[in-house]
C-alpha atoms as a PDB file:
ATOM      1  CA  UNK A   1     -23.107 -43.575 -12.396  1.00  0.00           C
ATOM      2  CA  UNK A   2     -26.410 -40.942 -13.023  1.00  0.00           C
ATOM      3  CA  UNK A   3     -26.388 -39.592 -16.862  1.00  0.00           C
ATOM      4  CA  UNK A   4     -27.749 -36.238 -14.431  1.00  0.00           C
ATOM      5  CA  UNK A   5     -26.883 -32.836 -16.110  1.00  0.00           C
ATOM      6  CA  UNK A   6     -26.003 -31.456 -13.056  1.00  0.00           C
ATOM      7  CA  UNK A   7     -23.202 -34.008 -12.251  1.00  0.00           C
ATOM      8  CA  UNK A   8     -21.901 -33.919 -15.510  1.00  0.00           C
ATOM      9  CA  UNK A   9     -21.610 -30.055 -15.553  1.00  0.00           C
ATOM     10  CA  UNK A  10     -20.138 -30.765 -12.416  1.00  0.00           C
ATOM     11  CA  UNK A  11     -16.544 -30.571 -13.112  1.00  0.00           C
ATOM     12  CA  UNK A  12     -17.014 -28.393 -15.919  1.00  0.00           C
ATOM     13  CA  UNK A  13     -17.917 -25.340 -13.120  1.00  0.00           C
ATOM     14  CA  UNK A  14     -15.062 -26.194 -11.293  1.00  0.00           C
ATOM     15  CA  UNK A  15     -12.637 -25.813 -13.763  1.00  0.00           C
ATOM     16  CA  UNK A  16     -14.615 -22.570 -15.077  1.00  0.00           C
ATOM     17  CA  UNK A  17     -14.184 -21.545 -11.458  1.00  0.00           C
ATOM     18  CA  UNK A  18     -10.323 -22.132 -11.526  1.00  0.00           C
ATOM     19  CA  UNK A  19      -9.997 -20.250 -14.367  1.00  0.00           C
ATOM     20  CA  UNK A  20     -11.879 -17.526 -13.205  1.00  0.00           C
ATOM     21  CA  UNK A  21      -9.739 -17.043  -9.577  1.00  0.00           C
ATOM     22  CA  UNK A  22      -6.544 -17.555 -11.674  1.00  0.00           C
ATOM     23  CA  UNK A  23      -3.599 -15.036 -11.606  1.00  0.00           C
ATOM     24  CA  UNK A  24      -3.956 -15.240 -15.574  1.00  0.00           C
ATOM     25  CA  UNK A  25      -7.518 -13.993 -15.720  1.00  0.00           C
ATOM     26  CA  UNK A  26      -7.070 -11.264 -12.984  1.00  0.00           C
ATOM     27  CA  UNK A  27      -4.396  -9.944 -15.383  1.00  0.00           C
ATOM     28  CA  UNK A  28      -7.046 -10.034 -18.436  1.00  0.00           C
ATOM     29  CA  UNK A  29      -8.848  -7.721 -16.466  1.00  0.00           C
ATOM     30  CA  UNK A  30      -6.090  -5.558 -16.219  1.00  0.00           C
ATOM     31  CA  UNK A  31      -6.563  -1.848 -18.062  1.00  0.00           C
ATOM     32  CA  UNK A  32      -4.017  -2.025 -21.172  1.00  0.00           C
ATOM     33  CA  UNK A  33      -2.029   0.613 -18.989  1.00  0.00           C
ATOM     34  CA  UNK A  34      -1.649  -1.606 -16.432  1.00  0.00           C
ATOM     35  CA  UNK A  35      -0.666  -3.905 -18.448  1.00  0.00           C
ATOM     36  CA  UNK A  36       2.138  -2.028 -19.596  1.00  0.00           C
ATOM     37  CA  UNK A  37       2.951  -1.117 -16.270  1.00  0.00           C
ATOM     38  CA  UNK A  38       3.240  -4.326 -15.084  1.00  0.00           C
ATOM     39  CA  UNK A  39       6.325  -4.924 -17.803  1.00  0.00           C
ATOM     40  CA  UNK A  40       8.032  -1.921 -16.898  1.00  0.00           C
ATOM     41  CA  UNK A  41       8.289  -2.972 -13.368  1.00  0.00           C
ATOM     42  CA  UNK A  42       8.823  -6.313 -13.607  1.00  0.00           C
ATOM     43  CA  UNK A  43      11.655  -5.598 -16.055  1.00  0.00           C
ATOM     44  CA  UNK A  44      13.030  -2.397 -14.144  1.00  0.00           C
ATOM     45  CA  UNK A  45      12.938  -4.601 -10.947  1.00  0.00           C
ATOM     46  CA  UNK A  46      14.623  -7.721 -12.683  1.00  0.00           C
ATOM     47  CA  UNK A  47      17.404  -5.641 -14.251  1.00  0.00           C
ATOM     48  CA  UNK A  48      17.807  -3.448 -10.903  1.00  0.00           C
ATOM     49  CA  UNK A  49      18.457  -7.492  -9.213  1.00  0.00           C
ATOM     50  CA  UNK A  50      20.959  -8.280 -12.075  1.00  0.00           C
ATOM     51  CA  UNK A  51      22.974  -4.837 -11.540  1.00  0.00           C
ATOM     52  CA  UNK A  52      22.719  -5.362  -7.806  1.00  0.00           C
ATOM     53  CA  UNK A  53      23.983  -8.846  -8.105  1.00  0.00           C
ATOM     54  CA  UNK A  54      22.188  -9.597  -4.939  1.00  0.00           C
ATOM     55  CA  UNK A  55      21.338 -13.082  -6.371  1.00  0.00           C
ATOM     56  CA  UNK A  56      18.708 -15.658  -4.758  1.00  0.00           C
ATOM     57  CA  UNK A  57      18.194 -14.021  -1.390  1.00  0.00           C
ATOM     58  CA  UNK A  58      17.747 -10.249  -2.818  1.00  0.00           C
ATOM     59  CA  UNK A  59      14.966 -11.712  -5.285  1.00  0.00           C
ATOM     60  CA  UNK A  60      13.162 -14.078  -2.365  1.00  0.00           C
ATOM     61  CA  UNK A  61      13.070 -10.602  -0.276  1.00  0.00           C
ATOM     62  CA  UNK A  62      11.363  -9.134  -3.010  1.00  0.00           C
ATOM     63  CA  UNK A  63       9.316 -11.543  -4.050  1.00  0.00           C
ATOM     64  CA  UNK A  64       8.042 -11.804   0.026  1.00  0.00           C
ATOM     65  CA  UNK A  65       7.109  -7.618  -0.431  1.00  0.00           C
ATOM     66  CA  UNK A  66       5.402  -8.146  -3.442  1.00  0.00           C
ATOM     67  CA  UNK A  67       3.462 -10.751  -1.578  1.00  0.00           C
ATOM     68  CA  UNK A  68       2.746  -8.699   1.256  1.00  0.00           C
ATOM     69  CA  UNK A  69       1.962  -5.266  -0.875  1.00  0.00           C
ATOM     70  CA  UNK A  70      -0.304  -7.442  -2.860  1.00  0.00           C
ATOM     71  CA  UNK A  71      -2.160  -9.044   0.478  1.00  0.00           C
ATOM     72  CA  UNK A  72      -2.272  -5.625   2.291  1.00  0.00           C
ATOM     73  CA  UNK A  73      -4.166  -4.253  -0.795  1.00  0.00           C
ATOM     74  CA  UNK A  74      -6.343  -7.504  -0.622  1.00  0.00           C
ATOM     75  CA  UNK A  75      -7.042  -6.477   2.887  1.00  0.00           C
ATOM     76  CA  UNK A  76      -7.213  -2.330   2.362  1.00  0.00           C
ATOM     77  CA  UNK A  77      -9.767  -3.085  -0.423  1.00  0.00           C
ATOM     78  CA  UNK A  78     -11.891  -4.977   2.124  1.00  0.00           C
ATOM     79  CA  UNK A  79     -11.825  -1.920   4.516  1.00  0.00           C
ATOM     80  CA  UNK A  80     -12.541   0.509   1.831  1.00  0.00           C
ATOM     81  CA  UNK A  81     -16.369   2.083   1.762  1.00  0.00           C
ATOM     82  CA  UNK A  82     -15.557   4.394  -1.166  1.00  0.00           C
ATOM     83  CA  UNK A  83     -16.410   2.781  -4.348  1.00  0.00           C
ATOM     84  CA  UNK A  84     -12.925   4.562  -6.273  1.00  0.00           C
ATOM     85  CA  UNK A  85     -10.395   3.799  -3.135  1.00  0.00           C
ATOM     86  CA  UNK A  86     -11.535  -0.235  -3.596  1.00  0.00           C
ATOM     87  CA  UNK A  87     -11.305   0.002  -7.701  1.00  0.00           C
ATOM     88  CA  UNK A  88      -7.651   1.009  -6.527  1.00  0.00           C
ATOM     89  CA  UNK A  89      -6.499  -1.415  -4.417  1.00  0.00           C
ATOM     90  CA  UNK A  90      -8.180  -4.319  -6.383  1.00  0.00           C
ATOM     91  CA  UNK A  91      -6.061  -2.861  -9.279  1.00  0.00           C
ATOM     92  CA  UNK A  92      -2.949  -2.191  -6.889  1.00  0.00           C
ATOM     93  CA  UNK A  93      -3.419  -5.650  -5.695  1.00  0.00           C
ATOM     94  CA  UNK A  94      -3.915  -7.153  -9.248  1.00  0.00           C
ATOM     95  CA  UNK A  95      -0.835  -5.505 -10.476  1.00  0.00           C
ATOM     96  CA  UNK A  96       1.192  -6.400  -7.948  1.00  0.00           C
ATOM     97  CA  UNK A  97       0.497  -9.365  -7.919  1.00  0.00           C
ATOM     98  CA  UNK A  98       1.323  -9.815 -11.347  1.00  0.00           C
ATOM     99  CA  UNK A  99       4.431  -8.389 -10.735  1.00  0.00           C
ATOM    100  CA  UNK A 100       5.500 -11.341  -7.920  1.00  0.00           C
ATOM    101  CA  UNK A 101       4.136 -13.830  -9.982  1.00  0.00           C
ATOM    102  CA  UNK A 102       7.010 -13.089 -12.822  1.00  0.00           C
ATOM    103  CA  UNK A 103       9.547 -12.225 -10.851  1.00  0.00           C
ATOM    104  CA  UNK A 104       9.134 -15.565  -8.806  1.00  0.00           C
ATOM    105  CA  UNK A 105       9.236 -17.450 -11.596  1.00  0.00           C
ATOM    106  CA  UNK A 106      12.990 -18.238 -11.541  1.00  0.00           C
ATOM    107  CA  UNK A 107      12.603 -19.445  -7.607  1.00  0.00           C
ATOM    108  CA  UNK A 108      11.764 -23.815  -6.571  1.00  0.00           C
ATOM    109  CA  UNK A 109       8.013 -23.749  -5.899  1.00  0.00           C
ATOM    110  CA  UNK A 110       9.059 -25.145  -2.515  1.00  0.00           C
ATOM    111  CA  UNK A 111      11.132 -22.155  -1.251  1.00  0.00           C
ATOM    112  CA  UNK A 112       8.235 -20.079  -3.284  1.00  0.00           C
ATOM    113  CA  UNK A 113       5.938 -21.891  -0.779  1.00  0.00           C
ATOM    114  CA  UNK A 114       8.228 -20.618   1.995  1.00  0.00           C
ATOM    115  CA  UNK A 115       8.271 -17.196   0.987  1.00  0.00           C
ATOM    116  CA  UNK A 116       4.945 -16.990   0.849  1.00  0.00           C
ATOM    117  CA  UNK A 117       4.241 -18.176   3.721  1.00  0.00           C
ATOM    118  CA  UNK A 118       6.038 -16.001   5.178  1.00  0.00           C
ATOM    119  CA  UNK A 119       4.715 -13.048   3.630  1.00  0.00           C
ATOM    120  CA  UNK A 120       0.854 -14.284   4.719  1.00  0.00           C
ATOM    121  CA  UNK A 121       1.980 -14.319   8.462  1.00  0.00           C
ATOM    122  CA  UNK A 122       3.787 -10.600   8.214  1.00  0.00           C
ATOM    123  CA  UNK A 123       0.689  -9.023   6.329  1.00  0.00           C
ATOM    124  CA  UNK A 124      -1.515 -11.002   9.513  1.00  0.00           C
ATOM    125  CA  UNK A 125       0.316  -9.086  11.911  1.00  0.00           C
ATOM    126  CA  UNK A 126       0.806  -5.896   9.831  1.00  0.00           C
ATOM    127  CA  UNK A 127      -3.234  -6.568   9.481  1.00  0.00           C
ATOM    128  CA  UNK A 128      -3.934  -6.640  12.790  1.00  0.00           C
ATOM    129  CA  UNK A 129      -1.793  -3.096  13.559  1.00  0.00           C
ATOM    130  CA  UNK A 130      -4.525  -1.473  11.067  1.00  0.00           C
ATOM    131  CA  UNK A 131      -7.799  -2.850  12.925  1.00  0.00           C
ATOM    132  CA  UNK A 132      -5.811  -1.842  16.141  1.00  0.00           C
ATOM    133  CA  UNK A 133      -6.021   1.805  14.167  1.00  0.00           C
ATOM    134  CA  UNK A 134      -2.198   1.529  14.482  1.00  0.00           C
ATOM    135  CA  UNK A 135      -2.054   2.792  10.733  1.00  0.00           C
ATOM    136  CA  UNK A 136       0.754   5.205  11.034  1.00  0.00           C
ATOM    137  CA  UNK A 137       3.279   2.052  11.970  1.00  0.00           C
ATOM    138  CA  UNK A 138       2.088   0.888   8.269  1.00  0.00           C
ATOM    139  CA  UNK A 139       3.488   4.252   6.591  1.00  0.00           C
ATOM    140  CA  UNK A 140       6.845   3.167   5.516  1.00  0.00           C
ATOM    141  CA  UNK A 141       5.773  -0.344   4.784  1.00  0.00           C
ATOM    142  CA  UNK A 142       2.794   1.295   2.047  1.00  0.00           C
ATOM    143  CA  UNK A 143       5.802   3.511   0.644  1.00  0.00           C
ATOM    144  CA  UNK A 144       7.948   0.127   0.541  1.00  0.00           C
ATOM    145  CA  UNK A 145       4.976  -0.811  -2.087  1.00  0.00           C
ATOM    146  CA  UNK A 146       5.028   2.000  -3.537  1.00  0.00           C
ATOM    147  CA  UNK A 147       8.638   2.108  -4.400  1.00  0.00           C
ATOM    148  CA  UNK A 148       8.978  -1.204  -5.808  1.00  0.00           C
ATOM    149  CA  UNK A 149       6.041   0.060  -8.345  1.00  0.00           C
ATOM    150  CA  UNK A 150       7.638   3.313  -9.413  1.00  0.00           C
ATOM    151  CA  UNK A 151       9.951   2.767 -11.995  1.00  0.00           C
ATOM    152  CA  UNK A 152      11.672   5.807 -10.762  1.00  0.00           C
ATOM    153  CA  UNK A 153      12.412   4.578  -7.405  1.00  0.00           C
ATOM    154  CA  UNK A 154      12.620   0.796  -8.106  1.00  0.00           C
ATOM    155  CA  UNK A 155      16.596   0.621  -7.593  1.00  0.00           C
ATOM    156  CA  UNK A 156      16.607   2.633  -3.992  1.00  0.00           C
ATOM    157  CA  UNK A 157      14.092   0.144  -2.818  1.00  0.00           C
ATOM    158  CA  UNK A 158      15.922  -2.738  -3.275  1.00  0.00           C
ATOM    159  CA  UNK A 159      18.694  -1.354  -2.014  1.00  0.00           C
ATOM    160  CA  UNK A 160      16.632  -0.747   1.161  1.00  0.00           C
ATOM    161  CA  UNK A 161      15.437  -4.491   1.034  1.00  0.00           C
ATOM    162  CA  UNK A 162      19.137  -5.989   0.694  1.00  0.00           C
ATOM    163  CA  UNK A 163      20.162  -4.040   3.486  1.00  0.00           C
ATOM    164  CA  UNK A 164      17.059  -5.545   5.673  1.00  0.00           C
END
């Protein structure tokens, strides 16, 4: 075995890299806004499920939209040139994220694995309607997203995802 710095700081940038790409650092960066944010909606969205009483499905059909807002952000803040529309859907994409993350929590990591799946095939095809310039097919799919992050309008948007 070599005594060489470099492979001994080896692992040690590996896990510095983990911890950098995790969900729990993204939401460091988080604004202290956002933050709050974040526990409005996850709460607004958990108590709308518990009223709703739409159980394990209603909550795996969120947790899928929340995966595919957050991806199509991912991918919108690729496209973006302007230096303030990509600051916004990093932090849309950050946020919501954050949002899935607790409200998956409850779900088996298998099915999780399903879901998101799932959700990472839709937001391929969804992706490939906005290189085709197909952007107005996207329109009620972005106000989807932005439903299930306005407190406001949180309980008609899972109404409109039971009903899908």
């Amino acid at each position: 075995m070599s005594d060489s710095p470099r492979v001994s700081l080896l692992p040690v940038f590996g896990l510095l890299l983990a911890v950098l790409i995790s969900p729990r650092f993204a939401y460091a960066q988080l604004a202290d806004e956002d933050r709050w944010a974040v526990i409005d909606v996850t709460a607004a969205i958990n108590r709308a499920m518990e009223e709703s009483k739409g159980g394990v499905e209603l909550r795996e059909k969120v947790v899928r939209r929340l995966s595919e807002c957050s991806l199509m952000y991912g991918a919108l803040f690729k496209l973006a040139t302007k230096t303030e529309t990509r600051k916004s859907y990093f932090q849309a994409q950050l946020s919501t994220l954050e949002v899935e993350s607790s409200i998956a929590q409850p779900l088996p990591s298998d099915r999780y694995n399903q879901v998101i799946d799932a959700a990472k095939k839709s937001v391929a095809k969804m992706s490939d309607d906005l290189k085709g310039h197909r952007e107005k097919e996207l329109v009620p799919f972005l106000r989807s997203c932005k439903s299930l992050n306005d407190v406001k309008e949180i309980k008609d948007a899972l109404r409109q995802l039971s009903s899908q």
